[in-house]
Protein backbone atom coordinates (compact mmCIF):
# COMPACT_ATOMS: atom_id res chain seq x y z
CA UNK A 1 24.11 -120.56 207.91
CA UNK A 2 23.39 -121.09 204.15
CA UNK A 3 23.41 -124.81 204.56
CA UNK A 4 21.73 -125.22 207.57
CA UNK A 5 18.77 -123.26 205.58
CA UNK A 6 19.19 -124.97 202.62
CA UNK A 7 18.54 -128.15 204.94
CA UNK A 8 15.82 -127.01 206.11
CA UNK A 9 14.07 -125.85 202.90
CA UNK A 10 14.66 -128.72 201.43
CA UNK A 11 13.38 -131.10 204.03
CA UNK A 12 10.66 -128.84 204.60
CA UNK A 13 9.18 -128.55 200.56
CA UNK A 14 9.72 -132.12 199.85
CA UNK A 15 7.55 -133.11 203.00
CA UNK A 16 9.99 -134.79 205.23
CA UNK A 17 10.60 -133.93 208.49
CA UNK A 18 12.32 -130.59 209.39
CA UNK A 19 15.71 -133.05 211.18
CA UNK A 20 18.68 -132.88 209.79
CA UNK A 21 21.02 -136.10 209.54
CA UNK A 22 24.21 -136.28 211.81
CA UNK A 23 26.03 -136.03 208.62
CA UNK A 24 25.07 -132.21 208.34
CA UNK A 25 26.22 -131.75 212.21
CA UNK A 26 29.45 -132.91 210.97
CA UNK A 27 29.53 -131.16 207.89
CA UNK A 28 28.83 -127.78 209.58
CA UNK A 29 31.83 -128.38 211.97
CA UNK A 30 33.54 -128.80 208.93
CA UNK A 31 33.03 -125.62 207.40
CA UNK A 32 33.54 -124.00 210.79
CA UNK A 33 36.93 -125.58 211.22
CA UNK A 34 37.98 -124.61 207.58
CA UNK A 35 36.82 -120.61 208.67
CA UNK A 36 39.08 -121.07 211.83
CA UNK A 37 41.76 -122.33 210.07
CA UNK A 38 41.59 -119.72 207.18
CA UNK A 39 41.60 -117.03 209.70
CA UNK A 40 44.36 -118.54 211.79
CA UNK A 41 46.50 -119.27 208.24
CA UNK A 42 46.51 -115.47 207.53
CA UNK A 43 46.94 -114.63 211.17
CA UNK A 44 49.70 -116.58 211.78
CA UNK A 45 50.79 -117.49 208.94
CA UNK A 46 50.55 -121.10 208.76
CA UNK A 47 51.06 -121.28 204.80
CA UNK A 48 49.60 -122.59 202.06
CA UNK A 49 49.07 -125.99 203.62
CA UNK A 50 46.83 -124.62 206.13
CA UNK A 51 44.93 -122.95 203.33
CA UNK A 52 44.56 -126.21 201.36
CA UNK A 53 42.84 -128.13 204.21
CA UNK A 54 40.74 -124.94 204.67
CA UNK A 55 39.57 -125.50 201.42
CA UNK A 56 39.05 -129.11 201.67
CA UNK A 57 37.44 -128.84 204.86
CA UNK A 58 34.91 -125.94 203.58
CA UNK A 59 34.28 -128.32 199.86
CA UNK A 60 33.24 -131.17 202.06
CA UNK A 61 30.18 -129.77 203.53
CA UNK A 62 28.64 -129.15 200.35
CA UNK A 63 29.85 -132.07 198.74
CA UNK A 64 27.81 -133.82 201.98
CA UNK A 65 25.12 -131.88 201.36
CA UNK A 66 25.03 -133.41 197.69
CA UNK A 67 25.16 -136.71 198.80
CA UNK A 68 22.38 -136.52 201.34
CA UNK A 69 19.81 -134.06 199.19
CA UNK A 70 20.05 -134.60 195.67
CA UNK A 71 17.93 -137.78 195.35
CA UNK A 72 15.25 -136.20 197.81
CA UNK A 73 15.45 -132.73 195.38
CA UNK A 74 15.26 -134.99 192.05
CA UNK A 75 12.15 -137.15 193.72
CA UNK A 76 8.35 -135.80 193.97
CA UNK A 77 7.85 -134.88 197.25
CA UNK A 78 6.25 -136.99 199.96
CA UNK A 79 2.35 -136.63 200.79
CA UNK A 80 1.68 -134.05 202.50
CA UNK A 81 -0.51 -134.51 206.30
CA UNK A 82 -3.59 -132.96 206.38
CA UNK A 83 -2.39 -130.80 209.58
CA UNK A 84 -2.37 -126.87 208.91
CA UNK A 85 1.06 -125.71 208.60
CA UNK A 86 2.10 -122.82 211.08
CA UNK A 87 1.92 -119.43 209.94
């Protein structure tokens, strides 16, 4: 949830449109894989393997996230259209 709004603020203050990129589709199914797998390691006790690629898979979003946004958070912000923005 905290990335998908971060997407969106970002997009959304920098003037782009509010669409995130298929990388951030993937990158969510990535975290939620790593929360299944976490759960499922302590349930079942997988080990600390299963824990490990948890943690990989839950790094990668954010580390996508970087990729994508930091140039567009670094750069002005696009013009603006002269269309009132909902309330």
């Amino acid at each position: 949830m905290m990335l998908a709004l971060m997407t969106r603020v970002v997009l959304r203050h920098t003037g782009r449109p509010v669409r995130a990129p298929r990388a951030m589709a993937w990158a969510g199914a990535a975290m939620f894989a790593a929360a299944l797998l976490r759960v499922g390691g302590g349930v079942a006790a997988l080990g600390n393997s299963a824990m490990a690629v948890a943690a990989v898979l839950w790094l990668a979003p954010f580390v996508v996230y970087l990729v994508l946004y930091a140039a567009m958070l670094a750069a002005p912000s696009l013009p603006r259209s002269a269309q009132p923005q909902p309330a």
